[in-house]
Protein backbone atom coordinates (compact mmCIF):
# COMPACT_ATOMS: atom_id res chain seq x y z
CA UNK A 1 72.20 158.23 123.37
CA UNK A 2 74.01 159.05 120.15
CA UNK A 3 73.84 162.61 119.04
CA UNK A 4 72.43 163.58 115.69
CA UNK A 5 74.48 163.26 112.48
CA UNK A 6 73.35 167.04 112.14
CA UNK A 7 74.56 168.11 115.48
CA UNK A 8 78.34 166.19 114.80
CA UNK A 9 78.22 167.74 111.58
CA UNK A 10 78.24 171.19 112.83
CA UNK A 11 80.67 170.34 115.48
CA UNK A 12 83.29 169.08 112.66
CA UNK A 13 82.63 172.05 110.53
CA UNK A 14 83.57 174.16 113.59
CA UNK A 15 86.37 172.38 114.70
CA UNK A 16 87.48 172.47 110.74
CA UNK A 17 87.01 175.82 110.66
CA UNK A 18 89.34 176.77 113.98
CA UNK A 19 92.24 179.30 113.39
CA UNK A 20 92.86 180.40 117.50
CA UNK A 21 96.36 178.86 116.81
CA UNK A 22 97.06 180.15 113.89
CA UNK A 23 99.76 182.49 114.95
CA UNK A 24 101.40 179.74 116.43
CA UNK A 25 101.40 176.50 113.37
CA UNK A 26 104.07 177.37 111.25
CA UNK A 27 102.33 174.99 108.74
CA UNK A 28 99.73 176.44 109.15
CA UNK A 29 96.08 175.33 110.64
CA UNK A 30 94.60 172.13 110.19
CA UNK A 31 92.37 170.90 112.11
CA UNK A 32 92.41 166.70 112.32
CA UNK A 33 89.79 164.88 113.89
CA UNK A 34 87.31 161.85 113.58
CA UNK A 35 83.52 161.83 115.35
CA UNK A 36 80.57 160.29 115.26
CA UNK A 37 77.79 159.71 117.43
CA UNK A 38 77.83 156.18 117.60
CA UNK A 39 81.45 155.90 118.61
CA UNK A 40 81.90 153.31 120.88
CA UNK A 41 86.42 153.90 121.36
CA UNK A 42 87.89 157.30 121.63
CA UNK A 43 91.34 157.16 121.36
CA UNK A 44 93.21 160.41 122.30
CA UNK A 45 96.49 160.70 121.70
CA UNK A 46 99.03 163.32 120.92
CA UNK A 47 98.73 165.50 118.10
CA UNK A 48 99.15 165.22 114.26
CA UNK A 49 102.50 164.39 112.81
CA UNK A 50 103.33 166.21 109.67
CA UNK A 51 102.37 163.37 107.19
CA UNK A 52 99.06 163.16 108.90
CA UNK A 53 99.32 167.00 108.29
CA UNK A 54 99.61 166.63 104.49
CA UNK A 55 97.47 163.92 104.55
CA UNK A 56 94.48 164.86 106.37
CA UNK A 57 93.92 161.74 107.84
CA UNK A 58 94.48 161.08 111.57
CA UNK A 59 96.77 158.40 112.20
CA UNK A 60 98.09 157.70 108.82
CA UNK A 61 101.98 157.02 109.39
CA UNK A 62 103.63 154.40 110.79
CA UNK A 63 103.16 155.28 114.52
CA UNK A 64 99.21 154.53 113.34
CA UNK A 65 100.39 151.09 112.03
CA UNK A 66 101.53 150.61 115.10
CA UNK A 67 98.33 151.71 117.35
CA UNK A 68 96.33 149.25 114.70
CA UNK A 69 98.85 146.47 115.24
CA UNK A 70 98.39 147.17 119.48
CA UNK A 71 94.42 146.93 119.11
CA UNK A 72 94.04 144.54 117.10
CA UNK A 73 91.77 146.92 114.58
CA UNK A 74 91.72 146.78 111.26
CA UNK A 75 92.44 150.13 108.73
CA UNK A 76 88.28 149.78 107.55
CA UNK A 77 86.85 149.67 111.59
CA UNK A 78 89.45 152.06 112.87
CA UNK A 79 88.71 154.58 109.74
CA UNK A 80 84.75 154.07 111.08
CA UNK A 81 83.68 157.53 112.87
CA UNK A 82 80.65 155.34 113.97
CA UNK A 83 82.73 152.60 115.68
CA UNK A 84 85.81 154.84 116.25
CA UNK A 85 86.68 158.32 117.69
CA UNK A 86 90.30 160.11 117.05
CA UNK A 87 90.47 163.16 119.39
CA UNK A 88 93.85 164.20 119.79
CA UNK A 89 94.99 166.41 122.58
CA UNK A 90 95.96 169.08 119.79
CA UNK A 91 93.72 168.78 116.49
CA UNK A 92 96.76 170.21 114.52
CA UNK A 93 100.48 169.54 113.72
CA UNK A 94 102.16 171.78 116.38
CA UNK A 95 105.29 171.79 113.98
CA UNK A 96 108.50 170.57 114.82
CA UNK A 97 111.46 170.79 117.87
CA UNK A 98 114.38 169.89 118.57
CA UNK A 99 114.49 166.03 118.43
CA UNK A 100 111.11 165.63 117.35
CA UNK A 101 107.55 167.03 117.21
CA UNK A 102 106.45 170.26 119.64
CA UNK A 103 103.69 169.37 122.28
CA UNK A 104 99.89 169.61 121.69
CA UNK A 105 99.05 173.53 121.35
CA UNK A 106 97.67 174.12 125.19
CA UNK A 107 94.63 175.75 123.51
CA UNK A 108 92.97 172.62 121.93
CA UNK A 109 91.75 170.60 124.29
CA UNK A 110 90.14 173.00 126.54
CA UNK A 111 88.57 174.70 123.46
CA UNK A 112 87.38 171.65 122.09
CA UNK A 113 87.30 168.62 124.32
CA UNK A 114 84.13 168.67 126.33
CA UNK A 115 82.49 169.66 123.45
CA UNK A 116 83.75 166.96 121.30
CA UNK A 117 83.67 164.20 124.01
CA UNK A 118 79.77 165.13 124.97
CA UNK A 119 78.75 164.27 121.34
CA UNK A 120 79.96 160.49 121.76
CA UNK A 121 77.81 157.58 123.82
CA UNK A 122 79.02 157.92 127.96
CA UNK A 123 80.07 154.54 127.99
CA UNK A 124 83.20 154.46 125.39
CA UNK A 125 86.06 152.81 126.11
CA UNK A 126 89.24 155.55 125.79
CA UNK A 127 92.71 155.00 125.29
CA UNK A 128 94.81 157.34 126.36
CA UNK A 129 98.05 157.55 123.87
CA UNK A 130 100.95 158.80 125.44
CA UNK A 131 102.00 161.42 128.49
CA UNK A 132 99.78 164.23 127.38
CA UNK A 133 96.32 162.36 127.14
CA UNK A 134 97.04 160.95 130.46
CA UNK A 135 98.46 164.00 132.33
CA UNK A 136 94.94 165.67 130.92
CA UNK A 137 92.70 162.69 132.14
CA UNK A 138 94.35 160.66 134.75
CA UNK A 139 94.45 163.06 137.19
CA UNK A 140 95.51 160.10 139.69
CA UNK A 141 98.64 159.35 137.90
CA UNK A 142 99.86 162.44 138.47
CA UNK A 143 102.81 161.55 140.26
CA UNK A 144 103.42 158.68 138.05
CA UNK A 145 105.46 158.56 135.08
CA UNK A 146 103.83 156.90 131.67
CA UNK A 147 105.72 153.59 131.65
CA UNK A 148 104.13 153.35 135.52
CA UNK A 149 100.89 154.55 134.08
CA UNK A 150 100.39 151.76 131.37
CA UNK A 151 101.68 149.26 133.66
CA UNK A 152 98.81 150.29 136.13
CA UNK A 153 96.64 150.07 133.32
CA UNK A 154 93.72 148.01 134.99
CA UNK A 155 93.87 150.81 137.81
CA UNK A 156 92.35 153.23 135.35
CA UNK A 157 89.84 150.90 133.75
CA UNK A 158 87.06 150.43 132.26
CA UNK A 159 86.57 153.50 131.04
CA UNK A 160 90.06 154.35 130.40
CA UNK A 161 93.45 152.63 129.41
CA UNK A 162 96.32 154.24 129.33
CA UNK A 163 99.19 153.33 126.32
CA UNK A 164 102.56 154.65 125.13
CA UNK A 165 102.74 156.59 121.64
CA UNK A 166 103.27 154.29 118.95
CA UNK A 167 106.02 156.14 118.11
CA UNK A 168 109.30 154.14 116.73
CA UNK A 169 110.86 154.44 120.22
CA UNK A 170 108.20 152.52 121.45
CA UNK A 171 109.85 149.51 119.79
CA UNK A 172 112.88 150.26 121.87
CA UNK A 173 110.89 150.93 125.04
CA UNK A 174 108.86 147.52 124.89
CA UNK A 175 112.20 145.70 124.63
CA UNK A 176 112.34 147.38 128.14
CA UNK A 177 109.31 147.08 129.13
CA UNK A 178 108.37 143.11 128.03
CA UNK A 179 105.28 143.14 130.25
CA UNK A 180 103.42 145.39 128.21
CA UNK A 181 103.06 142.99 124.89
CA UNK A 182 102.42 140.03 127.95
CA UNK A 183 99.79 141.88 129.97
CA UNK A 184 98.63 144.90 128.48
CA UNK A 185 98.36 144.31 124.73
CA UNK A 186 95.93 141.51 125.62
CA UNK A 187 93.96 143.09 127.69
CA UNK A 188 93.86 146.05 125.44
CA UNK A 189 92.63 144.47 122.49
CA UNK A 190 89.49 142.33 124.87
CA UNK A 191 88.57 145.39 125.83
CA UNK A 192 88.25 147.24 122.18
CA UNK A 193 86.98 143.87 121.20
CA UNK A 194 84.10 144.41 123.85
CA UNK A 195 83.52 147.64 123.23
CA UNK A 196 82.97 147.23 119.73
CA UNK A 197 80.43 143.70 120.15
CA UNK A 198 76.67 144.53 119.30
CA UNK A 199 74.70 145.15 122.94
CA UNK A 200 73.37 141.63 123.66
CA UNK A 201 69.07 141.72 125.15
CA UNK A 202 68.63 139.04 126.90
CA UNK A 203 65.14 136.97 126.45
CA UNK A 204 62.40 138.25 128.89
């Protein structure tokens, strides 16, 4: 059952309104997320990148071109807090390290998660984006490395489905990795495409 538009509202403003990391965001806090109660995909993936930081909207860079391109979604459904869910594993841009972005602040998800998750139906379809969203969810794989993890994909279904980031090494690592546009990219984009199809009654 979908929760209230009230009840998400007051979740976002919260989640807007966070500052426990403060100390630790040299940009500063900004809290990125998309909910709503009639979600039928979360995807959780990393955290924001800093031109989704000056942007304010999740996945608006190239490595979210890419995720599109991979599901098969389209800018107008993915943008859709009603179809779509983007709950990354930190809800702000952690700032960056040496040869690329720091990890997820460690105080997000348990701060946030449950709470977040709980407000969407129980029977979405989640992709997991990268090492962090499946070290956090897959407690299975954790003796597995990602590449094994998305190539074990159907292991973890149907509730979850485990992908790379869309980062532009991924480009690199699927010329490695050719099984993943021959098996899992398919597979990936039936399953959002069933997730997202109206609920079908049959006649009594």
């Amino acid at each position: 059952m979908a929760a209230s538009e009230p009840a998400v509202a007051e979740l976002l403003a919260e989640i807007r309104a966070c500052r426990v990391c403060a100390p630790h965001l040299k940009a500063g806090p900004r809290p990125i997320v998309q909910l709503g109660g009639g979600a039928r995909i979360v995807i959780i993936g990393q955290a924001p990148g800093s031109k989704v930081h000056a942007s304010g909207e999740p996945w608006n860079d190239a490595s979210g071109d890419r995720l599109r391109e991979w599901t098969g979604l389209d800018r107008q459904t993915f943008y859709d807090p009603e179809r779509v869910a983007l709950v990354p594993m930190g809800f702000c841009y952690p700032g960056a390290g040496n040869g690329g972005d720091l990890p997820p602040r460690p105080e997000c998800a348990p701060l946030w998660h449950a709470r977040a998750l709980a407000v969407l139906p129980a029977d979405c379809l989640t992709l997991l984006v990268g090492g962090y969203a499946q070290a956090a969810y897959l407690p299975a794989a954790k003796s597995l490395n990602m590449t094994e993890t998305v190539r074990r994909f159907a292991d973890f279904g149907p509730a979850y489905l485990p992908l790379p980031h869309p980062a532009w090494r991924s480009a690199i690592w699927m010329k490695a990795n050719p099984w993943y546009e021959a098996e899992v990219l398919p597979a990936l984009r039936a399953a959002v495409r069933g997730a997202l199809s109206p609920v079908r009654i049959s006649p009594a």
